[in-house]
Every structure is written in structure tokens, then in C-alpha cells.
C-alpha atoms as a PDB file:
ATOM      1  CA  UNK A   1      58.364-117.096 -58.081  1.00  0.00           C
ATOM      2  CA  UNK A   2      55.796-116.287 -55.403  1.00  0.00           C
ATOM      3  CA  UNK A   3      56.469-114.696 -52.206  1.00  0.00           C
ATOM      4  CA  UNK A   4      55.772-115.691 -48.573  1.00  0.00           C
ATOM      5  CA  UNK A   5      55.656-113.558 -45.762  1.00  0.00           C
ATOM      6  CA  UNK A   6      55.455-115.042 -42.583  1.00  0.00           C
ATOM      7  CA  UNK A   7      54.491-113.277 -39.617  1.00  0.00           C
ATOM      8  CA  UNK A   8      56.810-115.182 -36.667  1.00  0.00           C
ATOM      9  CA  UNK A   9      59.937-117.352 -36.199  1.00  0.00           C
ATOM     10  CA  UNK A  10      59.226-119.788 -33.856  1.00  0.00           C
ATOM     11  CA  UNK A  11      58.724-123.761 -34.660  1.00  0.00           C
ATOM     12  CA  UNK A  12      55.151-123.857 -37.075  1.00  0.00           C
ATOM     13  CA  UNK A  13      56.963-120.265 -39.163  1.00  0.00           C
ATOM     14  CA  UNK A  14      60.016-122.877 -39.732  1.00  0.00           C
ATOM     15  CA  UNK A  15      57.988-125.554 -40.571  1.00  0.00           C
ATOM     16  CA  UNK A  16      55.719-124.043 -43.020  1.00  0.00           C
ATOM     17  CA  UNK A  17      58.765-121.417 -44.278  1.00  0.00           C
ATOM     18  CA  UNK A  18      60.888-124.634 -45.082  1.00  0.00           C
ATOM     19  CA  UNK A  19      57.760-126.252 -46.901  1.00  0.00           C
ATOM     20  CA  UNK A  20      57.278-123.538 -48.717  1.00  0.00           C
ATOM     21  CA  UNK A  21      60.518-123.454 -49.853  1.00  0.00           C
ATOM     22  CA  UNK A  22      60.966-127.007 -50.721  1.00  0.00           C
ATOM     23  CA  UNK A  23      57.513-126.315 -53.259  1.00  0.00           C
ATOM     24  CA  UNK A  24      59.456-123.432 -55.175  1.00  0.00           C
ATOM     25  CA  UNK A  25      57.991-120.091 -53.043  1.00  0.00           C
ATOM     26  CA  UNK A  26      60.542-117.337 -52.354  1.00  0.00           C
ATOM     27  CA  UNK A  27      59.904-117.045 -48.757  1.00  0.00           C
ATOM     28  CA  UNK A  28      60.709-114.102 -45.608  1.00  0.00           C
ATOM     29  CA  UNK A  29      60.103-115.037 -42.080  1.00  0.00           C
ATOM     30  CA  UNK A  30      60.082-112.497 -39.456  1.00  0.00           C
ATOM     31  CA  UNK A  31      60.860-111.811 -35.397  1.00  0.00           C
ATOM     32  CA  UNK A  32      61.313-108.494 -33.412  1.00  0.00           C
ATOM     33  CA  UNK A  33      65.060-110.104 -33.362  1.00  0.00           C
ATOM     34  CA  UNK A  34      66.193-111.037 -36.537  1.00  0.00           C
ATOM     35  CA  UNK A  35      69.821-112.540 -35.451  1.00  0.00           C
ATOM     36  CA  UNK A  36      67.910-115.453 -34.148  1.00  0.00           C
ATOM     37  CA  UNK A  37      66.991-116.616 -38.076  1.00  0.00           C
ATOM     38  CA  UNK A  38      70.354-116.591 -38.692  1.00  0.00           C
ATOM     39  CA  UNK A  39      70.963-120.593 -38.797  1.00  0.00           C
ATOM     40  CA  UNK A  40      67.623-121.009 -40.524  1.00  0.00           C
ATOM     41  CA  UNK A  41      68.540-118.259 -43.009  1.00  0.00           C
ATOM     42  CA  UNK A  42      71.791-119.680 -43.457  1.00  0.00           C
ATOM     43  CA  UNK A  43      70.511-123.403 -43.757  1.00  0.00           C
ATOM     44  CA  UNK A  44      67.533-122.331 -46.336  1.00  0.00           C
ATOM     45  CA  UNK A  45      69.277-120.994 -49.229  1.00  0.00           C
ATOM     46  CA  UNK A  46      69.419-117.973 -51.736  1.00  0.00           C
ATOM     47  CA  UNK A  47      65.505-118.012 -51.430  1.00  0.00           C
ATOM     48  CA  UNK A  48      65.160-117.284 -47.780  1.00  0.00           C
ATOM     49  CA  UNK A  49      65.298-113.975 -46.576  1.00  0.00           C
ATOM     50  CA  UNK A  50      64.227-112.460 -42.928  1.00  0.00           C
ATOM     51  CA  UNK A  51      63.048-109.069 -41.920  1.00  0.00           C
ATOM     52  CA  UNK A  52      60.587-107.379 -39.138  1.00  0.00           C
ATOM     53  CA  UNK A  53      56.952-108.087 -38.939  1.00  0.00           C
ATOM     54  CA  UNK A  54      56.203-105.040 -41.592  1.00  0.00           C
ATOM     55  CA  UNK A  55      59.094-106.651 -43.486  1.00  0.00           C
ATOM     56  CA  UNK A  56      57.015-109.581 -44.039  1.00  0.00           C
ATOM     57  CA  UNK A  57      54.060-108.176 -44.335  1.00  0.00           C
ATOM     58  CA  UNK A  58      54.999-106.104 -47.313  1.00  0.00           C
ATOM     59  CA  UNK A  59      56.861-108.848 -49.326  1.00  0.00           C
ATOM     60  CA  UNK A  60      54.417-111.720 -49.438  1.00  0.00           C
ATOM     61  CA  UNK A  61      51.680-111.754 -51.838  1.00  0.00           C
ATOM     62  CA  UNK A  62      50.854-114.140 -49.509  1.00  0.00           C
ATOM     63  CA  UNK A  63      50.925-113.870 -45.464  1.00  0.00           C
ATOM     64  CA  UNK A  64      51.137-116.477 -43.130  1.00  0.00           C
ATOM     65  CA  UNK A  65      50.255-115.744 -39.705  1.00  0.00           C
ATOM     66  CA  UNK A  66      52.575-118.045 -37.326  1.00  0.00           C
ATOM     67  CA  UNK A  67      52.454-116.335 -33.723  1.00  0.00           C
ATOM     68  CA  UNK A  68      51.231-117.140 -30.365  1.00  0.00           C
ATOM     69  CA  UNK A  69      47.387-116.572 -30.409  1.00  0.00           C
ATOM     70  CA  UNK A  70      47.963-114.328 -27.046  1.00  0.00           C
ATOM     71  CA  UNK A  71      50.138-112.355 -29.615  1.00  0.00           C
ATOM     72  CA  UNK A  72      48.120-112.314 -33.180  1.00  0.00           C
ATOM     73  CA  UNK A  73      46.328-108.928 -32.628  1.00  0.00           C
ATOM     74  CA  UNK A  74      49.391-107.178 -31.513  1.00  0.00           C
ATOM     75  CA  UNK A  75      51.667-108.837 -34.570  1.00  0.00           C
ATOM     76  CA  UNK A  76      49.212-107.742 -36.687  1.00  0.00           C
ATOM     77  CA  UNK A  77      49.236-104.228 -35.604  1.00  0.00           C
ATOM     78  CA  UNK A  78      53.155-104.429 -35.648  1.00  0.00           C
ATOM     79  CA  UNK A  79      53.004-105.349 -39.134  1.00  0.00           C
ATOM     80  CA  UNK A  80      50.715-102.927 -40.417  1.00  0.00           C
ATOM     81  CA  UNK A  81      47.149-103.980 -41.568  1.00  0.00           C
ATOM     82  CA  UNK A  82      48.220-101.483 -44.553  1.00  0.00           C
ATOM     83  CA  UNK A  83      50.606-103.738 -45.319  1.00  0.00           C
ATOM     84  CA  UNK A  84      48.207-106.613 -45.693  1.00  0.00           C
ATOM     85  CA  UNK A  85      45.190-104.909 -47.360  1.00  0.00           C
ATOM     86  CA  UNK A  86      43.327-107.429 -49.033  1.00  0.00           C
ATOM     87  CA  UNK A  87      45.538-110.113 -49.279  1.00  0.00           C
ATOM     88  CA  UNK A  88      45.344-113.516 -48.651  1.00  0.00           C
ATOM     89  CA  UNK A  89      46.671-114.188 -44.767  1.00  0.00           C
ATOM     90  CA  UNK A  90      46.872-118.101 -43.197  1.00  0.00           C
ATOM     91  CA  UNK A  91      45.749-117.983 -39.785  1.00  0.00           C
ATOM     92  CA  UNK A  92      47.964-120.568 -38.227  1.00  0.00           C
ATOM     93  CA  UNK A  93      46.802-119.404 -34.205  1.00  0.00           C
ATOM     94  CA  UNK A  94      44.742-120.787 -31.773  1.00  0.00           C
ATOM     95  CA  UNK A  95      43.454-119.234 -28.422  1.00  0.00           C
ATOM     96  CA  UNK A  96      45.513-120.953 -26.313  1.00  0.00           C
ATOM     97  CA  UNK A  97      45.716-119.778 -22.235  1.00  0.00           C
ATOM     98  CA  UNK A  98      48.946-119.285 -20.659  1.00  0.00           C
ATOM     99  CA  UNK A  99      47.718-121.453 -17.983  1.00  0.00           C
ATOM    100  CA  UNK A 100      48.295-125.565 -17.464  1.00  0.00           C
ATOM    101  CA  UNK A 101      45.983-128.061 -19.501  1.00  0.00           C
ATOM    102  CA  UNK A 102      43.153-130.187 -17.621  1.00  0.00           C
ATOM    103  CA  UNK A 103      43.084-133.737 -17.715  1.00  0.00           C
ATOM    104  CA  UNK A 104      45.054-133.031 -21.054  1.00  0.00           C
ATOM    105  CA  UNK A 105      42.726-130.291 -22.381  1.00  0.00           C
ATOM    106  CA  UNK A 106      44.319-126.991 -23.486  1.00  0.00           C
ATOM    107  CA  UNK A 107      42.569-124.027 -22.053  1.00  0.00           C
ATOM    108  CA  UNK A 108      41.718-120.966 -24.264  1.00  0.00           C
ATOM    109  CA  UNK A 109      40.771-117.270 -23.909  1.00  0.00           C
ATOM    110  CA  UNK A 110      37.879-117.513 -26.173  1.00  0.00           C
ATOM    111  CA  UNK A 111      34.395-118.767 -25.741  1.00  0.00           C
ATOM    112  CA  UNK A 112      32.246-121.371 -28.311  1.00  0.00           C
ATOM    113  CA  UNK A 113      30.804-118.315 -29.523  1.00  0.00           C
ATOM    114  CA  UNK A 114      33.866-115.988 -30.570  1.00  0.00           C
ATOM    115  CA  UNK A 115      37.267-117.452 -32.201  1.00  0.00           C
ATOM    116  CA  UNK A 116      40.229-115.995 -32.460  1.00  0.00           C
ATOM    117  CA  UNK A 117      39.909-115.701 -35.885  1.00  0.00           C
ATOM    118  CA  UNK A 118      36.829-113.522 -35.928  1.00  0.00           C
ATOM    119  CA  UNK A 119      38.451-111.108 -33.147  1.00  0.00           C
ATOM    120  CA  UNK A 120      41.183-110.957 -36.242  1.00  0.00           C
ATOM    121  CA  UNK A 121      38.842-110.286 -38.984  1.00  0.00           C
ATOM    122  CA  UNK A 122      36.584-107.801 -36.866  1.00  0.00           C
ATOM    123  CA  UNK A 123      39.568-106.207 -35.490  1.00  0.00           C
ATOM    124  CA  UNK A 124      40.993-105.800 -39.428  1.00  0.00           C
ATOM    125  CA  UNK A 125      38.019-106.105 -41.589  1.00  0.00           C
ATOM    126  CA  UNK A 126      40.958-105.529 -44.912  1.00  0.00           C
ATOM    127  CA  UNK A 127      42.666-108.591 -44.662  1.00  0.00           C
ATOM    128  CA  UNK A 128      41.472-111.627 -45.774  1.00  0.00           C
ATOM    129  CA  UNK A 129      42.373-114.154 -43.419  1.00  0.00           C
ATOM    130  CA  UNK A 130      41.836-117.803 -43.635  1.00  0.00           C
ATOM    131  CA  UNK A 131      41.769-120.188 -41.019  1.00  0.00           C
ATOM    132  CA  UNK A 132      44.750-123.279 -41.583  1.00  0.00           C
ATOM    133  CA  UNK A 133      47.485-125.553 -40.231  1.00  0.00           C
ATOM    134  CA  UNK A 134      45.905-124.762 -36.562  1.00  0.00           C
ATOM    135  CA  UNK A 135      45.002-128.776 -35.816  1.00  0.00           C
ATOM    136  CA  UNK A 136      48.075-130.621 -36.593  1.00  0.00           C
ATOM    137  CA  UNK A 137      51.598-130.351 -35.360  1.00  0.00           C
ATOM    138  CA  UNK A 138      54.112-128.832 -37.191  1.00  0.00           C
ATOM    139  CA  UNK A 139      56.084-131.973 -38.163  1.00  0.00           C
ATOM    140  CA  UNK A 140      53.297-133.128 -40.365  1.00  0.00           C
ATOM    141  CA  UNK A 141      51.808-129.481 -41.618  1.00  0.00           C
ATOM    142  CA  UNK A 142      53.816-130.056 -44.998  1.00  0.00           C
ATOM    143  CA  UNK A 143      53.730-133.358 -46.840  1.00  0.00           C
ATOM    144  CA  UNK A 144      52.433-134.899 -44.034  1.00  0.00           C
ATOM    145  CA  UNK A 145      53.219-138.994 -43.814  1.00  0.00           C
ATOM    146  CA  UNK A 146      50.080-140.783 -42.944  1.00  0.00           C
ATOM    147  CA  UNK A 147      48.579-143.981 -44.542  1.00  0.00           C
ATOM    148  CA  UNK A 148      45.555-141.794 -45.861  1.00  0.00           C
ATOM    149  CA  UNK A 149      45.239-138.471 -47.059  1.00  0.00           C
ATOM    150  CA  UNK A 150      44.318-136.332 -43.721  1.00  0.00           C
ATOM    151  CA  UNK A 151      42.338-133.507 -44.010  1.00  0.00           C
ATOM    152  CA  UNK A 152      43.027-130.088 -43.681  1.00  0.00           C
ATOM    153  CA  UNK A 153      39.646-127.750 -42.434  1.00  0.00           C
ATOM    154  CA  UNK A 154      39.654-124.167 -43.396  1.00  0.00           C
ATOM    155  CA  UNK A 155      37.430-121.221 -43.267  1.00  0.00           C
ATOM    156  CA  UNK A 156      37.601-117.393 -44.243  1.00  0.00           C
ATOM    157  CA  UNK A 157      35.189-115.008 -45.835  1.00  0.00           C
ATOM    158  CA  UNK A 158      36.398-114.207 -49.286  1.00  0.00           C
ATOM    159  CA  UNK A 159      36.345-116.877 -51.602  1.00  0.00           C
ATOM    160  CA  UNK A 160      39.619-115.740 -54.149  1.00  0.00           C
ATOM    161  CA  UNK A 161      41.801-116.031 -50.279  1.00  0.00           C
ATOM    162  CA  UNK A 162      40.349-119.462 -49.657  1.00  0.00           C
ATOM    163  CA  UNK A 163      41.163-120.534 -53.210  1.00  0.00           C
ATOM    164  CA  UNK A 164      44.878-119.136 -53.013  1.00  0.00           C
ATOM    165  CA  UNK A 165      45.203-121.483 -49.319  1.00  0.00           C
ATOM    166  CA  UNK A 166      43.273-124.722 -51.074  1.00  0.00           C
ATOM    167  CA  UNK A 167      45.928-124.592 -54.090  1.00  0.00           C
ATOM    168  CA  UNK A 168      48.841-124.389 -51.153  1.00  0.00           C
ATOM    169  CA  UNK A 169      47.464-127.363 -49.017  1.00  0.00           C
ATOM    170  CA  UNK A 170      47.164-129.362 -52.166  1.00  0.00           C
ATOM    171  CA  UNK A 171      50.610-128.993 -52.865  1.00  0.00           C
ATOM    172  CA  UNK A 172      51.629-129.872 -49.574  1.00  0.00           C
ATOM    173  CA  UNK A 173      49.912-133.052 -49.765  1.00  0.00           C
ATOM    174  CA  UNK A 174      46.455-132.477 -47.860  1.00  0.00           C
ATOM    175  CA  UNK A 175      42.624-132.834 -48.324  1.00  0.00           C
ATOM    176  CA  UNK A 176      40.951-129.955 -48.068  1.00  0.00           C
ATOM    177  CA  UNK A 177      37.725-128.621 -45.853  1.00  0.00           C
ATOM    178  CA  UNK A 178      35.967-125.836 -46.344  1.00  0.00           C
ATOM    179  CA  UNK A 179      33.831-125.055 -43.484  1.00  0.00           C
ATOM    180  CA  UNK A 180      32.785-121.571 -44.853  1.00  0.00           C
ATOM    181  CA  UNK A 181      32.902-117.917 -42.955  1.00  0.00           C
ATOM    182  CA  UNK A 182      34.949-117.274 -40.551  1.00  0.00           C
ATOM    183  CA  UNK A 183      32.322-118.098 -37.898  1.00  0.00           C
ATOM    184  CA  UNK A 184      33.300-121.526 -38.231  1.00  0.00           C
ATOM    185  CA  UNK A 185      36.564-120.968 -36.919  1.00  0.00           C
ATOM    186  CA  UNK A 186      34.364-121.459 -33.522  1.00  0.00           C
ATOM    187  CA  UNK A 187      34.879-125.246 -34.587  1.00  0.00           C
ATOM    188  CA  UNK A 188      37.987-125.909 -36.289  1.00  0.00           C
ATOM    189  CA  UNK A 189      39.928-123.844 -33.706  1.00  0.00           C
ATOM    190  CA  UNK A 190      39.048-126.343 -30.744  1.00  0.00           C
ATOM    191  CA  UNK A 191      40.355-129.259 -33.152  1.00  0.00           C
ATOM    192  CA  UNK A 192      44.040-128.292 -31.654  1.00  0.00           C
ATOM    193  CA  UNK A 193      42.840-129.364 -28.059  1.00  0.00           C
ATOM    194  CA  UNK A 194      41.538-132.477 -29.490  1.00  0.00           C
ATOM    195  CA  UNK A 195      44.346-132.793 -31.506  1.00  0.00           C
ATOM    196  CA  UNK A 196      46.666-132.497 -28.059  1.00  0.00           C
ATOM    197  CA  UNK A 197      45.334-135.085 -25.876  1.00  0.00           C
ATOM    198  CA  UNK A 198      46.801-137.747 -27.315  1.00  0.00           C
ATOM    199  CA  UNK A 199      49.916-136.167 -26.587  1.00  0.00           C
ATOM    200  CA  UNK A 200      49.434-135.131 -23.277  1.00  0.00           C
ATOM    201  CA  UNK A 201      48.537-138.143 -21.822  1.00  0.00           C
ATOM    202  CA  UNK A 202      50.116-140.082 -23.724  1.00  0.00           C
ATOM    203  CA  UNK A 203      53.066-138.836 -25.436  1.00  0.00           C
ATOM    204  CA  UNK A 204      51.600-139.507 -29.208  1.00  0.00           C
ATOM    205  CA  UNK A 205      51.721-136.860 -31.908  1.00  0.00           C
ATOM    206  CA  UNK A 206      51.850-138.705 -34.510  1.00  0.00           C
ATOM    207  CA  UNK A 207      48.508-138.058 -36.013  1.00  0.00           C
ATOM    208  CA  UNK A 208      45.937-135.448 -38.304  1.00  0.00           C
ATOM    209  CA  UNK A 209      42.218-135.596 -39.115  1.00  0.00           C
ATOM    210  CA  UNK A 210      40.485-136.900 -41.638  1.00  0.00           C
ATOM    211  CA  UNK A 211      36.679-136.081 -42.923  1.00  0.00           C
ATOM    212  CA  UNK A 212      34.984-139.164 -44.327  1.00  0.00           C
ATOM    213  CA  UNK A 213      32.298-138.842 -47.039  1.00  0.00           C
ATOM    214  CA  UNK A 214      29.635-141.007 -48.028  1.00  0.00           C
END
């Protein structure tokens, strides 16, 4: 059975810890308080374990990253880039400000020509992250239930990582994107403020992307 780690315990670490669950993983989420997974643990079953960050980090052959983006570097750090040498880690984050949205747009640390993503990979050039699950809220990340097939855009700089997050998103019921290197991150990170308007002004969250082809 293959492991998940996942870096973080809040709402999207549930989400996607419960999905990957339901499609057979063995799966450990992780907080700097570990009494609060006690419900989820307890709900989950004999599969579902918790630990700390480094706890995580060490047991998944694959990492998911599920933190605040003011937070990634520092989780990172916490659990040990030794721990995650070249594996395969989902960047879940986006650059979001701690300040209130404009006319329903989010605000974020980060400029069009830096992500988050590529502060992550330049800050910890051994991991091999790949950008997912950042445009779409977390009721809908796993088996989502749309009329069509929405699409999932990803992006990362080693092609065995990418393949290891395609063969996850297929399972859990999505088309797939690749938008390349990690630059592109620059583009599908912004897709979560799109993705929010709706809801702000309107109270709808009940919808994903989808890429048409010719």
C-alpha cells in the first residue's frame, strides 16, 4: 500500500487525506499539535495515522504540501528537506495576503513574475515539487461532481514527480494539465483568485476549470 505524508491538518490536508484513503493509500497527516487529529484519526480507520511535520515527511513516498502559503517555507524547513530528498511533493499553496480581498480579488505576496512555487523549489532545489489542487475548493479536490470532467493544471520540473501526481488526479476523477516547469506556476497559482470571485460576491463555490481542445 502506498504512503501519504501530508504536510498540515487544516480543511484541503482532510480533504485530500480522506481521498486518499477512500483510493486505497495508507495515509499520515501532520500539525505542530497532534491532539487536534484526534476525531479525524479516529473517524479514518486503521490506515490513518498522524505525526509532526518530519513525521510526515519521512513516511510518505509521497508528500503533499497542505499549509498556508504564508507558512510553506517554514513547514518545509520544519519537516526537513532531508526528509523529502527527491521525492515527489504536491504543492497544494497559494500566495495568499493576510489582508481583505478587493472587489472579490484575493491579494497575494508574490508578483506575475515569481510564484510561490518557485520560491519553494529555489529555496529546496532536492525536492521535487509539483504544482496541484491550488484552484478548486476542497469539497470537489477528490472525485469532484461536475457534469464534465474539470481539469486539473499542474506544473513541476522533473518529469517521474509529475507522472506520480497525473496517475493520482486520474484516480480522483480529474483531467489533467501539464503546463510544464515550475515557472508556470506564475499562471496556475492566480487561478485560485479567479476561482474565488464567484464566491465572494456571490456566495457560489460550486465550480472547477476546464481546458477545451480543438
Amino acid at each position: 500500500m502506498k504512503k501519504i505524508g501530508i504536510i498540515g491538518s487544516g480543511v484541503v490536508a482532510k480533504a485530500l487525506g480522506d481521498g486518499f484513503l477512500k483510493h486505497g493509500y495508507e495515509v499520515m497527516l501532520s500539525s505542530r499539535d497532534t491532539s487536534k487529529l484526534k476525531d479525524w484519526k479516529d473517524k479514518a480507520g486503521a490506515h490513518a495515522h498522524t505525526g509532526s511535520f518530519a513525521d510526515a515527511a519521512k513516511f510518505g513516498k509521497i508528500v503533499v504540501l497542505a499549509v498556508k502559503g504564508s507558512g510553506a517555507v517554514d513547514a518545509v524547513e520544519e519537516a526537513g528537506p532531508q526528509n523529502l530528498q527527491w521525492k515527489t511533493v504536491i504543492d497544494t499553496t497559494n500566495p495568499i495576503e493576510e489582508a481583505p480581498p478587493e472587489n472579490g480579488v484575493l491579494k497575494y505576496f508574490t508578483s506575475f513574475d515569481e510564484s510561490l512555487m518557485e520560491r519553494l523549489q529555489t529555496q529546496f532545489p532536492e525536492v521535487h515539487f509539483v504544482k496541484a489542487f491550488n484552484s478548486v475548493g476542497n469539497a470537489f479536490m477528490v472525485d469532484p461532481s461536475f457534469n464534465e470532467k474539470p481539469t486539473m493544471f499542474i506544473c513541476g520540473n522533473n518529469d517521474a514527480s509529475k507522472k506520480d501526481v497525473h496517475g493520482i488526479l486520474e484516480q480522483f476523477g480529474w483531467d489533467i494539465a501539464d503546463m510544464g516547469k515550475d515557472t508556470a506556476a506564475r499562471a496556475i497559482e492566480p487561478l485560485c483568485m479567479l476561482w474565488c470571485i464567484p464566491g465572494m460576491l456571490q456566495g457560489q463555490w460550486s465550480h472547477a476549470f476546464r481546458l477545451i481542445k480543438a
